[in-house]
Protein backbone atom coordinates (compact mmCIF):
# COMPACT_ATOMS: atom_id res chain seq x y z
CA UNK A 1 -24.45 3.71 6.76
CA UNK A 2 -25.00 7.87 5.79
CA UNK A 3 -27.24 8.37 2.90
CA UNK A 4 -24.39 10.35 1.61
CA UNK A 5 -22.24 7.15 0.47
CA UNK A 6 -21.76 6.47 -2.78
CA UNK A 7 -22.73 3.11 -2.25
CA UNK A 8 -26.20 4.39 -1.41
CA UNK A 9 -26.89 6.68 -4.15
CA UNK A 10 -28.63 6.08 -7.69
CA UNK A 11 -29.51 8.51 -10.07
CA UNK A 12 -29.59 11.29 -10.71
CA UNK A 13 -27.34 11.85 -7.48
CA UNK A 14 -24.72 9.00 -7.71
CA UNK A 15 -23.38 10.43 -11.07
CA UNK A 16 -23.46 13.88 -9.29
CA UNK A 17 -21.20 12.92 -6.48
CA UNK A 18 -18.92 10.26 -8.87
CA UNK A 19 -17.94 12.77 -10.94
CA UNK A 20 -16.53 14.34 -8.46
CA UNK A 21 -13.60 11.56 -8.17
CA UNK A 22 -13.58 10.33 -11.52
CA UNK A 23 -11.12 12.32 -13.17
CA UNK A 24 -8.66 11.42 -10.12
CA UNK A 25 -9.50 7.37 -10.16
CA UNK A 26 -9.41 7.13 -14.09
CA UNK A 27 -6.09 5.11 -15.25
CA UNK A 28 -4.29 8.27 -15.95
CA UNK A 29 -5.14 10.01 -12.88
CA UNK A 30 -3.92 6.98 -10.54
CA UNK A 31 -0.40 6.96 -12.65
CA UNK A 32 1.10 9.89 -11.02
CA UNK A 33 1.09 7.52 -7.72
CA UNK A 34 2.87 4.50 -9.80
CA UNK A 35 6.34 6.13 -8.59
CA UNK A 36 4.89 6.41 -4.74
CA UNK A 37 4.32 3.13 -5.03
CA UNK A 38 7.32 1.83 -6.20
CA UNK A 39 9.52 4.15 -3.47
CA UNK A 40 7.54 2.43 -0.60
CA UNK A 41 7.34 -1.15 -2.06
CA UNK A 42 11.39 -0.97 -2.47
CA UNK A 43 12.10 0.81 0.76
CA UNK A 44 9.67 -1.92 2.97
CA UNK A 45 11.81 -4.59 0.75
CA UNK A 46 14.97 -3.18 2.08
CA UNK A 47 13.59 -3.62 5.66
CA UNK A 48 12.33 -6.92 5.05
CA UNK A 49 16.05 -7.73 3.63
CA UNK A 50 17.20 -7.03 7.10
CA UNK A 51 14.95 -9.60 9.31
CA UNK A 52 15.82 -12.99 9.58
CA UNK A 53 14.68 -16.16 7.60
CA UNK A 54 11.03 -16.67 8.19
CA UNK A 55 9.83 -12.47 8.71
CA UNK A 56 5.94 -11.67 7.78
CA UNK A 57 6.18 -10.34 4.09
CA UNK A 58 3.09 -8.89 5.14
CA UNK A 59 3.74 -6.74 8.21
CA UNK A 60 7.08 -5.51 7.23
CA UNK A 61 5.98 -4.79 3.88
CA UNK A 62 2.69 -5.28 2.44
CA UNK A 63 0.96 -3.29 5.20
CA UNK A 64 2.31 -0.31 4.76
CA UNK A 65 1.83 0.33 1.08
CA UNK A 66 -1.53 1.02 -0.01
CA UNK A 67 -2.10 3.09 3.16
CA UNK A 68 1.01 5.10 2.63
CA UNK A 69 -0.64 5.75 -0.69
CA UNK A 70 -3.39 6.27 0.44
CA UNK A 71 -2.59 8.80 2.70
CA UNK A 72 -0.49 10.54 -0.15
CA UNK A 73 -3.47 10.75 -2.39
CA UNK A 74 -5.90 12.29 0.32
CA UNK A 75 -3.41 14.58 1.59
CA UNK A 76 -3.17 13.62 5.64
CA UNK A 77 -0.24 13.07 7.65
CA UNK A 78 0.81 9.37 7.48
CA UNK A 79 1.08 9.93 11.34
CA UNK A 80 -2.51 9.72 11.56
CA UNK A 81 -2.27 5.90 10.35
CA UNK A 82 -2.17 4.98 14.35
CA UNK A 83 -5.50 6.17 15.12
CA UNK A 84 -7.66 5.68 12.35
CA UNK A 85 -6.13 2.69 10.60
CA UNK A 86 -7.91 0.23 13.45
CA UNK A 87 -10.74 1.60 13.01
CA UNK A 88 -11.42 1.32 9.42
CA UNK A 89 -9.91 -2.47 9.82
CA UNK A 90 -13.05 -3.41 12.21
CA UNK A 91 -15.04 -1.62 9.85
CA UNK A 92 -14.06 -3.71 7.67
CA UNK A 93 -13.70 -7.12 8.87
CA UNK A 94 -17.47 -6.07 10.05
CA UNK A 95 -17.82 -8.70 12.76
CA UNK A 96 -22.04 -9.00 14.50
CA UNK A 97 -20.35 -10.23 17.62
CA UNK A 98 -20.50 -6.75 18.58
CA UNK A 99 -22.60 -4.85 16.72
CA UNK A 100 -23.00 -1.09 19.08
CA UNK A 101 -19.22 -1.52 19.17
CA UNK A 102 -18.82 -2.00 15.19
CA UNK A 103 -21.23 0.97 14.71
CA UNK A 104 -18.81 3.09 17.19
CA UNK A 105 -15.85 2.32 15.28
CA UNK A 106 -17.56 3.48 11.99
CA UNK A 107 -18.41 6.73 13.29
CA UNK A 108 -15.28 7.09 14.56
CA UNK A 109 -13.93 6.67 10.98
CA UNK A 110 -16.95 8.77 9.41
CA UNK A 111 -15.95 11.56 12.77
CA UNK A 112 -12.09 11.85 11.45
CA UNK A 113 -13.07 12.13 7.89
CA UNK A 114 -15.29 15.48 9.55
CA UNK A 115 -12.75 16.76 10.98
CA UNK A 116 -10.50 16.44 8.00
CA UNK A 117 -12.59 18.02 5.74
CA UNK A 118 -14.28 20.67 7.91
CA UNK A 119 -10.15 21.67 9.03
CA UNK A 120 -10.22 20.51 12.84
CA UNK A 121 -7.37 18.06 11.65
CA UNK A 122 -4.25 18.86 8.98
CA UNK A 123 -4.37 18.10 5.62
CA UNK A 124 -1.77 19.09 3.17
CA UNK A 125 -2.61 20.92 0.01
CA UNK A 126 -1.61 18.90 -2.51
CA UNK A 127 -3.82 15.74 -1.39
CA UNK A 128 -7.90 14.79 -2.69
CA UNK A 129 -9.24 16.36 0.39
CA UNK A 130 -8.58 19.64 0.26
CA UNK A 131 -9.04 19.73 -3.79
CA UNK A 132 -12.58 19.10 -3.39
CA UNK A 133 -13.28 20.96 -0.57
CA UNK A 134 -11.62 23.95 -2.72
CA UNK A 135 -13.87 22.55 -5.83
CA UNK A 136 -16.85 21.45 -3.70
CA UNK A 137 -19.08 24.66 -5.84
CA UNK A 138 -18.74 23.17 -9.55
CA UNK A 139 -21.54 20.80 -8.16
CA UNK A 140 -24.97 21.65 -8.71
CA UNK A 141 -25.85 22.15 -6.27
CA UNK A 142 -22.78 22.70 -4.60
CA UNK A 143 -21.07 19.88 -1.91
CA UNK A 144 -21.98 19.84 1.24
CA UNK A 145 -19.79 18.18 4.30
CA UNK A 146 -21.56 15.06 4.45
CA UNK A 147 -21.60 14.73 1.13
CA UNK A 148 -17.63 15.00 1.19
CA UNK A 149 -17.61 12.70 4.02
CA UNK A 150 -19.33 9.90 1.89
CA UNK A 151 -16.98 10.55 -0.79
CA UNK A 152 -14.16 10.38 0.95
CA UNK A 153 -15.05 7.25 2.73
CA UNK A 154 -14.47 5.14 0.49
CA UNK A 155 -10.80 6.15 -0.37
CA UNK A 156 -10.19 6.20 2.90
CA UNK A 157 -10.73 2.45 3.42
CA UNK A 158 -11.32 0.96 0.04
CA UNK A 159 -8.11 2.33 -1.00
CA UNK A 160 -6.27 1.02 1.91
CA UNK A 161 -7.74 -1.98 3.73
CA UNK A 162 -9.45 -3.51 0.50
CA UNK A 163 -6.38 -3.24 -1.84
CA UNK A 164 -4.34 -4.50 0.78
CA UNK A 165 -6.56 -7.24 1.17
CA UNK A 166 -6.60 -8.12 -2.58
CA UNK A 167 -2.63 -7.82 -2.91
CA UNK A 168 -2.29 -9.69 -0.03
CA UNK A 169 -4.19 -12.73 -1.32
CA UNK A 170 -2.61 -12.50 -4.78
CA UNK A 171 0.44 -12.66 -2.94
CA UNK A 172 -0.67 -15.42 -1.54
CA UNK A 173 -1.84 -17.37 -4.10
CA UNK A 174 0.67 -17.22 -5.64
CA UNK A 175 3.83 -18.32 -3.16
CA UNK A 176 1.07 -21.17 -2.10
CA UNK A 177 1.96 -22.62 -5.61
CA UNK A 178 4.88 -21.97 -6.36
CA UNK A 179 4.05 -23.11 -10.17
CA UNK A 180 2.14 -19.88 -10.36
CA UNK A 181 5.08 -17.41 -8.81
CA UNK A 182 8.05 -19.50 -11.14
CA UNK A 183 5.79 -18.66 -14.25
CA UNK A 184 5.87 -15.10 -13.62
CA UNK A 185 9.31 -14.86 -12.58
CA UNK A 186 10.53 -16.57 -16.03
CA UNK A 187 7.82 -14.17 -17.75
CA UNK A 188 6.91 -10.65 -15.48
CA UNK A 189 5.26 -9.55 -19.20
CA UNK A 190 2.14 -11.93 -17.96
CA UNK A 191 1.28 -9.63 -14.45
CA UNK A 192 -0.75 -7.34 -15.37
CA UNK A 193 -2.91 -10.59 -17.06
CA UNK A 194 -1.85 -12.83 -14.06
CA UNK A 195 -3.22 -9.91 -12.01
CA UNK A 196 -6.49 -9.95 -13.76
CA UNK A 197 -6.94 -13.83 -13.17
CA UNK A 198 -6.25 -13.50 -9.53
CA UNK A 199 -8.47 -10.55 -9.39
CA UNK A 200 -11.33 -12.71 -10.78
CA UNK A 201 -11.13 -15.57 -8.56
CA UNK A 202 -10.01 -13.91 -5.16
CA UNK A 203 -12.43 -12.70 -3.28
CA UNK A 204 -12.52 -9.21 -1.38
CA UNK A 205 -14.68 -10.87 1.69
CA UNK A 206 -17.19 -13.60 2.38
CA UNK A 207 -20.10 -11.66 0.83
CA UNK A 208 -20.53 -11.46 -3.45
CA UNK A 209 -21.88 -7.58 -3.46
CA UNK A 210 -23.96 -5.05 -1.55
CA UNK A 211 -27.69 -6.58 -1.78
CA UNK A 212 -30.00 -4.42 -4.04
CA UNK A 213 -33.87 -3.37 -3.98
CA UNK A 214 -35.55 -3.52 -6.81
CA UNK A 215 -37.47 -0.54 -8.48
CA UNK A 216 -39.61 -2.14 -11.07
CA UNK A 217 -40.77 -5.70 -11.89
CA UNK A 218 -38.20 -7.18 -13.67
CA UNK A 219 -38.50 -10.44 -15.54
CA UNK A 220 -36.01 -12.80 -17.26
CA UNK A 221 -34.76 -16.40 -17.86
CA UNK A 222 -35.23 -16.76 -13.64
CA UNK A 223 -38.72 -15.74 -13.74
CA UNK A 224 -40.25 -12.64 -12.32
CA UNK A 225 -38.64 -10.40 -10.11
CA UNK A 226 -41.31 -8.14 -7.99
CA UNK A 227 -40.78 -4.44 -7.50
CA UNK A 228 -39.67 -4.26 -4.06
CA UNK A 229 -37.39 -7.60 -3.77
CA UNK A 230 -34.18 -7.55 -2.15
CA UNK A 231 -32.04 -8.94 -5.07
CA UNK A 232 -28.54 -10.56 -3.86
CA UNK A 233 -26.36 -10.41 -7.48
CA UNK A 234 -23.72 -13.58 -6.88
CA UNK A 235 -20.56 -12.02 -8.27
CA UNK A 236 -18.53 -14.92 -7.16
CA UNK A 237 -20.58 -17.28 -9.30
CA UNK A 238 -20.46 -15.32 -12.29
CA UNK A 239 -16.97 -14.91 -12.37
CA UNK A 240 -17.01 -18.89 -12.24
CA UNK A 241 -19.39 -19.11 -14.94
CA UNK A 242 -18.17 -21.84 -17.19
CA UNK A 243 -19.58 -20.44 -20.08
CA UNK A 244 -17.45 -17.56 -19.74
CA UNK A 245 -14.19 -18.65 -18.47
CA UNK A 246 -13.49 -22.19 -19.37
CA UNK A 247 -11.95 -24.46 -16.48
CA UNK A 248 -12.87 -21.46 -14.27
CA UNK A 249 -11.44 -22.76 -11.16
CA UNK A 250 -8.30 -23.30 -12.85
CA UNK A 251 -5.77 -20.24 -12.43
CA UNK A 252 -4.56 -19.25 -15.99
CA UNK A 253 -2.05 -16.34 -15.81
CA UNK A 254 -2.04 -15.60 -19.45
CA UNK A 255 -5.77 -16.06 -19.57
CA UNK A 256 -7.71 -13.74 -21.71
CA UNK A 257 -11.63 -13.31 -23.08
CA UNK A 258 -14.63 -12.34 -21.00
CA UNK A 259 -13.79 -9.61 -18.08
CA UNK A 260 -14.34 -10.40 -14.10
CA UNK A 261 -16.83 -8.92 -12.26
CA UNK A 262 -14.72 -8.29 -9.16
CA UNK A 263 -15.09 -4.54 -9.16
CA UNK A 264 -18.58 -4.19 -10.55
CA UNK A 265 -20.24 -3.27 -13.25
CA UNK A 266 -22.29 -0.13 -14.49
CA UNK A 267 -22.66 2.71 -12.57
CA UNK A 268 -21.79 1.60 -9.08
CA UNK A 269 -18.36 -0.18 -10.54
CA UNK A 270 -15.55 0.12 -7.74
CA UNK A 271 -13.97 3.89 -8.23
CA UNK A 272 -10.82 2.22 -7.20
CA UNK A 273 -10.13 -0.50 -9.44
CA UNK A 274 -7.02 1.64 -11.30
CA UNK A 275 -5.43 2.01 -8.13
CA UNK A 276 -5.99 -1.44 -7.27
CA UNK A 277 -4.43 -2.45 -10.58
CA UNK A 278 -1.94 -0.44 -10.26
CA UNK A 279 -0.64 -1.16 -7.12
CA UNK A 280 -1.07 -4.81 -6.87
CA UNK A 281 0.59 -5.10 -10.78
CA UNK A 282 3.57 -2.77 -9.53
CA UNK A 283 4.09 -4.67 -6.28
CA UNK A 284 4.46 -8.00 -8.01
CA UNK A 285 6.74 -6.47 -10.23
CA UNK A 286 9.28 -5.61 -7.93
CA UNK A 287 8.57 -8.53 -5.80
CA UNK A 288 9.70 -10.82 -8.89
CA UNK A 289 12.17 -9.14 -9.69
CA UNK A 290 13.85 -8.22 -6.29
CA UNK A 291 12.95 -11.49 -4.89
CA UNK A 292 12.73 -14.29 -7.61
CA UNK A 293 13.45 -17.16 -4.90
CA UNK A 294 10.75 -15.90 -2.65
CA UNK A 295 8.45 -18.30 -0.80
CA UNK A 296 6.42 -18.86 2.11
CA UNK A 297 8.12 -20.44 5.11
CA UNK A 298 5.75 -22.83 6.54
CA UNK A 299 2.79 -24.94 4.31
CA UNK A 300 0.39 -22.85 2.86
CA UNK A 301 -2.28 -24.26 4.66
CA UNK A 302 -0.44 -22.89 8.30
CA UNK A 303 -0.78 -19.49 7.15
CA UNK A 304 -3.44 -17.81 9.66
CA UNK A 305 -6.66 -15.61 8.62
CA UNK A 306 -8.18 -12.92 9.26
CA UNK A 307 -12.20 -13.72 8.47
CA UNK A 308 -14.57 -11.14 7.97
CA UNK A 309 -17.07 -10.08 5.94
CA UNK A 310 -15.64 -7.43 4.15
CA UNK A 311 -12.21 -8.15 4.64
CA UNK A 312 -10.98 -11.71 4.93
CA UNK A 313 -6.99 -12.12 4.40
CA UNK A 314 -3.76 -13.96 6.10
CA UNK A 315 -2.92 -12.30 9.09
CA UNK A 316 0.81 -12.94 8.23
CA UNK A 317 3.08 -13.87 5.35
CA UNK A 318 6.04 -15.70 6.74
CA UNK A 319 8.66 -16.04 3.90
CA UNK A 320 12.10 -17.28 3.05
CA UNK A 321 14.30 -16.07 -0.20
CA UNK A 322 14.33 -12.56 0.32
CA UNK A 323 18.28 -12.28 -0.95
CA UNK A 324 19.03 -9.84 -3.59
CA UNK A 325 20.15 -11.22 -6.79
């Protein structure tokens, strides 16, 4: 991947380039999109209200929200969805079946974010995209195109194919035990929690985090770590860690203590974990309360998968109980 990517950047120029997008990703700057949210997540509801017994929950309605957001938030026309949308979803799901081919698809997506920035494509005023190409000179030194690009990136597909990979496992989760989904429905006060405990034990993909080099010797209770040693930090395991969440496999909607590690920590935590929270908590909301009787229409264990390494999900969320009240 481009130098350029946040992902690949340490200091000094990481916190250069994040501050770029951290106003816009703090929990206040992610609430002016709760009400975008909500109009899509009621208007694919009304769709799904007209299939019959047994539609996908998750093509009629989960797939269109976080990129409708999405696009919202970066300013470009949702028409573009079509074209870079299966893209960013090989990107994603990150296959080594076909590597030269997964490579082309990434520049494809890394090509359309050029063109949006440098103006060969649309983009509407109001959206991320042209705010800090308008803004790109309060850096020091001032933003270059690439450096955009790699911004950009990352709300282009993190803030559509990974939060709609998240929401559609807590979905998920929670129609597979229908326990879980009658607890929430007798008590929506316990979401935002309940969306913190799915958050810790769900997965994004089939990989923990990004592996890391280190830049000194470091020593601790494993021993010493060489300069120069790719270090692999299990996230998975530590958000398992017994000594931090008791029962940890157990899922405890109301549980509270020690915080997850699902979005990161220090300075390379996920710029998108508001917007995750605040799409996957609103969602549920209006999923409860819309659809209390909701459940999946064949046995959990029926449901297909996508599997990837970066995004592994159901392919599709057949469902029954989707009758106003």
């Amino acid at each position: 991947t481009p130098p350029e990517l946040l992902l690949n950047n340490d200091i000094p120029d990481h916190g250069r380039l994040r501050k770029v997008v951290a106003r816009d990703f703090s929990p206040s700057g992610v609430a002016v999109l709760r009400e975008k949210v909500e109009q899509t997540t009621h208007e694919r509801l009304d769709v799904l209200q007209r299939q019959a017994p047994g539609a996908d929950l998750f093509a009629q309605v989960l797939d269109h929200i976080p990129a409708t957001v999405d696009c919202q938030l970066l300013g470009i026309p949702l028409s573009d969805r079509e074209y870079y949308r299966p893209l960013s979803h090989t990107v994603q799901v990150a296959s080594d079946a076909d590597v030269p081919e997964l490579l082309n698809q990434f520049w494809g997506v890394y090509n359309y974010l050029t063109d949006l920035v440098t103006g060969a494509r649309p983009t509407y005023a109001d959206g991320l995209i042209q705010r800090f190409v308008a803004s790109r000179a309060d850096s020091e030194p001032p933003l270059n195109d690439k450096e955009l690009v790699g911004i950009l990136l990352g709300v282009l597909i993190g803030g559509d194919q990974n939060i709609l990979t998240v929401l559609t496992k807590s979905v998920y989760t929670l129609l597979a035990a229908p326990e879980l989904w009658q607890q929430l429905v007798e008590d929506p006060r316990l979401i935002p929690e309940a969306v913190e405990e799915l958050l810790r034990l769900i997965p994004l993909g089939t990989i923990s985090t990004f592996p890391r080099l280190a830049s000194v010797d470091l020593e601790g209770p494993w021993g010493l770590i060489p300069e120069g040693s790719i270090i692999y930090a299990d996230a998975f395991a530590a958000n398992r860690d017994p000594a931090a969440f008791p029962e940890p496999l157990a899922i405890r909607l109301d549980r509270k203590g020690a915080r997850h590690l699902q979005f990161g920590y220090g300075m390379h935590n996920c710029m998108g974990a508001a917007l995750a929270r605040l799409e996957i908590t609103t969602v549920l909301q209006i999923l409860v309360q819309r659809f209390p009787n909701l459940r999946l229409a064949v046995p959990a264990d029926q449901v297909p998968w996508i599997d990837g390494i970066i995004l592994r999900r159901p392919a599709r969320l057949p469902v029954l109980g989707f009758t106003s009240t």
